[in-house]
N, C-alpha and C. Protein backbone atom coordinates (compact mmCIF):
# COMPACT_ATOMS: atom_id res chain seq x y z
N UNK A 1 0.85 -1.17 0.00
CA UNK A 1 0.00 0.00 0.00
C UNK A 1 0.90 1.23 0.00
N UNK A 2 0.94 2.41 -1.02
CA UNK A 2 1.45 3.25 -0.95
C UNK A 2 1.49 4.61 0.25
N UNK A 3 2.29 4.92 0.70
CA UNK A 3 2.04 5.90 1.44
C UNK A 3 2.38 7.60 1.18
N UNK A 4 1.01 8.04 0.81
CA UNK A 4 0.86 9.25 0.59
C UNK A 4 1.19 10.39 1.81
N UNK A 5 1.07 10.50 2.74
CA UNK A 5 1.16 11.48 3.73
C UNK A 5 1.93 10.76 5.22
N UNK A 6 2.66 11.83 5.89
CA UNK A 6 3.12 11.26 7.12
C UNK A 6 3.13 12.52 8.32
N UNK A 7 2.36 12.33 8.80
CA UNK A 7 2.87 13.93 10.04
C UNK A 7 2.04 13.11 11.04
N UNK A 8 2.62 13.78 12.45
CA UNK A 8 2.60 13.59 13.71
C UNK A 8 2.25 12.26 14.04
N UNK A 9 3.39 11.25 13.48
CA UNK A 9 2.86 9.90 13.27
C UNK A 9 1.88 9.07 13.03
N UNK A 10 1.17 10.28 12.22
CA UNK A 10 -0.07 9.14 11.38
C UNK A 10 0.29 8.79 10.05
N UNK A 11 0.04 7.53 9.69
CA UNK A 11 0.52 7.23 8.36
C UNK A 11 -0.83 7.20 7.23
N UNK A 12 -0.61 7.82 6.41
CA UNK A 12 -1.72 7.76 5.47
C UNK A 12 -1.45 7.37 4.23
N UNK A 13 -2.23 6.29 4.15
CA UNK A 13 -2.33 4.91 2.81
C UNK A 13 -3.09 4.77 2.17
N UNK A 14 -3.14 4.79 1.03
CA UNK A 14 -4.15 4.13 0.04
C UNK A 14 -3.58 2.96 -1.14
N UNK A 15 -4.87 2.00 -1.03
CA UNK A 15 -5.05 1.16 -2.59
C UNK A 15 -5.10 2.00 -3.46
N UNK A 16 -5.29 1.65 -4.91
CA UNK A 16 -5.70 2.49 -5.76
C UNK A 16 -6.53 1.26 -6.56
N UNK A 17 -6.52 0.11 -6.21
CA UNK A 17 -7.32 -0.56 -6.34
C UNK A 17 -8.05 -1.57 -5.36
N UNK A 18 -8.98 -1.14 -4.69
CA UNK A 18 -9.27 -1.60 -3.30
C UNK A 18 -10.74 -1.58 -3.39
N UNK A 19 -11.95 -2.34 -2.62
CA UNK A 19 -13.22 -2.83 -2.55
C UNK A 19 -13.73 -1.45 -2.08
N UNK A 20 -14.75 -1.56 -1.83
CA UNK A 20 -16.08 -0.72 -1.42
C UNK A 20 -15.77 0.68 -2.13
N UNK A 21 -16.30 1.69 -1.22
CA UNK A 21 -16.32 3.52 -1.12
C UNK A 21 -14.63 3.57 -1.55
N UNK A 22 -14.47 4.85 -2.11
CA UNK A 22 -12.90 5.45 -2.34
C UNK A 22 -12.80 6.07 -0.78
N UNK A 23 -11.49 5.23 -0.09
CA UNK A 23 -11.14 5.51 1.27
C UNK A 23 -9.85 5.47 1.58
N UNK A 24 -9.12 6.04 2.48
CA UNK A 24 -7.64 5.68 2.38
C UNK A 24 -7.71 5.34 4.04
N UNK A 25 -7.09 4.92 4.27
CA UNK A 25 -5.80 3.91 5.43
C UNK A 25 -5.26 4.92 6.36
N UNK A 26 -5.56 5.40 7.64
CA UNK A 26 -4.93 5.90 8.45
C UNK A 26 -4.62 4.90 9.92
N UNK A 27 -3.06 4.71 9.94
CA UNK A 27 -1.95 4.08 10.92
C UNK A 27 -1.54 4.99 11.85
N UNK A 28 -1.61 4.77 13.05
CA UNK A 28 -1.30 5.50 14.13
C UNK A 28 -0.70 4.60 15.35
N UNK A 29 0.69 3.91 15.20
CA UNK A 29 0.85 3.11 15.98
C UNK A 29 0.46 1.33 15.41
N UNK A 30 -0.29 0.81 15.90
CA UNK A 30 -0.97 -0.44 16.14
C UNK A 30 -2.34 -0.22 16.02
N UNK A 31 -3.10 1.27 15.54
CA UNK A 31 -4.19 1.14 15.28
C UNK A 31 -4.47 1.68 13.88
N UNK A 32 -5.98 1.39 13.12
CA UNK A 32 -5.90 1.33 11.92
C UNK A 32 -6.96 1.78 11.50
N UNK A 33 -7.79 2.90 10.60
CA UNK A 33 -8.96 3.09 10.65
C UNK A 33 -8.85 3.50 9.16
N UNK A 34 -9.94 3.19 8.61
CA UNK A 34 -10.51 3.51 7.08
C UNK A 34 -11.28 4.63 7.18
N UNK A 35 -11.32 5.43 6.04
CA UNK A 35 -11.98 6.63 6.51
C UNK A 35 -12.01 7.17 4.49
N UNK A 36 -13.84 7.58 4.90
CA UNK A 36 -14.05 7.51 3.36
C UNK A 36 -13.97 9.22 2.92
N UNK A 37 -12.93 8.87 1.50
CA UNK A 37 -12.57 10.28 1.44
C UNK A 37 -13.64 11.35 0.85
N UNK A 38 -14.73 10.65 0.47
CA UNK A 38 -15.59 12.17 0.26
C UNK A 38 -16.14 12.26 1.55
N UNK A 39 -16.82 11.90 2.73
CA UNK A 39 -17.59 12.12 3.55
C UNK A 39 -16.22 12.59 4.87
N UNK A 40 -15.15 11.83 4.84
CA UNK A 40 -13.98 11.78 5.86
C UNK A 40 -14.80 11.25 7.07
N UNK A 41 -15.54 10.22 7.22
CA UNK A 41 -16.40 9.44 7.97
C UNK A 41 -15.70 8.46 8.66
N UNK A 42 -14.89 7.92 9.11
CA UNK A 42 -14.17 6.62 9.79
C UNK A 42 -16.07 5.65 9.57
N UNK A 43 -15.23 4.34 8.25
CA UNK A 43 -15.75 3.50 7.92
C UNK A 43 -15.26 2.33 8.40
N UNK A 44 -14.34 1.97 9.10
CA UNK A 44 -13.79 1.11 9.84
C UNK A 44 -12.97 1.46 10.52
N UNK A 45 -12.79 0.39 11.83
CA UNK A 45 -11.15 0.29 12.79
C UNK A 45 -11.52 1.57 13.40
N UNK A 46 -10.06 2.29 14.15
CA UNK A 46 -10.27 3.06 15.05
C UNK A 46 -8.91 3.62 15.58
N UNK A 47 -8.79 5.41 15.49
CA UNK A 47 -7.40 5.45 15.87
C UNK A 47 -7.28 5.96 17.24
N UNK A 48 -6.13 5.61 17.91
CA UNK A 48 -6.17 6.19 19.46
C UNK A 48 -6.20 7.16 19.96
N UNK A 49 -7.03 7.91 20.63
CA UNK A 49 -6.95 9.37 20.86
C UNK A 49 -5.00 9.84 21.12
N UNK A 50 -4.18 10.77 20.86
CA UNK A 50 -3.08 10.98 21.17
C UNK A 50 -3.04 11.84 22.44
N UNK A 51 -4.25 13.01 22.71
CA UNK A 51 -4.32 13.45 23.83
C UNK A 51 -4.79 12.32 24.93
N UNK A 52 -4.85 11.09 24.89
CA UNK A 52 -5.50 10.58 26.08
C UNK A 52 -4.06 9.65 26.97
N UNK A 53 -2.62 10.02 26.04
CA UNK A 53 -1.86 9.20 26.67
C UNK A 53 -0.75 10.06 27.94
């Protein structure tokens, strides 16, 4: 999966050929959340709050 963007250790990924809604891949650690890019809706997974550590 290519990685398009990187700041304050979130990693942002996309397929360019991948199932459902057009969504890209945000990595934050060990957590992982899909998030659809016209609405920016988290469609799956879940990233960790950074203020809660």
């Amino acid at each position: 999966m290519p990685t398009i963007s990187q700041f304050f250790g979130i990693i942002i990924q996309m397929f360019w050929r991948e199932h459902a809604a057009p969504h890209f891949h945000a990595l934050y650690g060990e957590h992982e959340a899909l998030i659809d890019i016209r609405t920016l809706e988290v469609i799956g997974g879940s990233l960790r709050n950074a203020r809660s550590t």
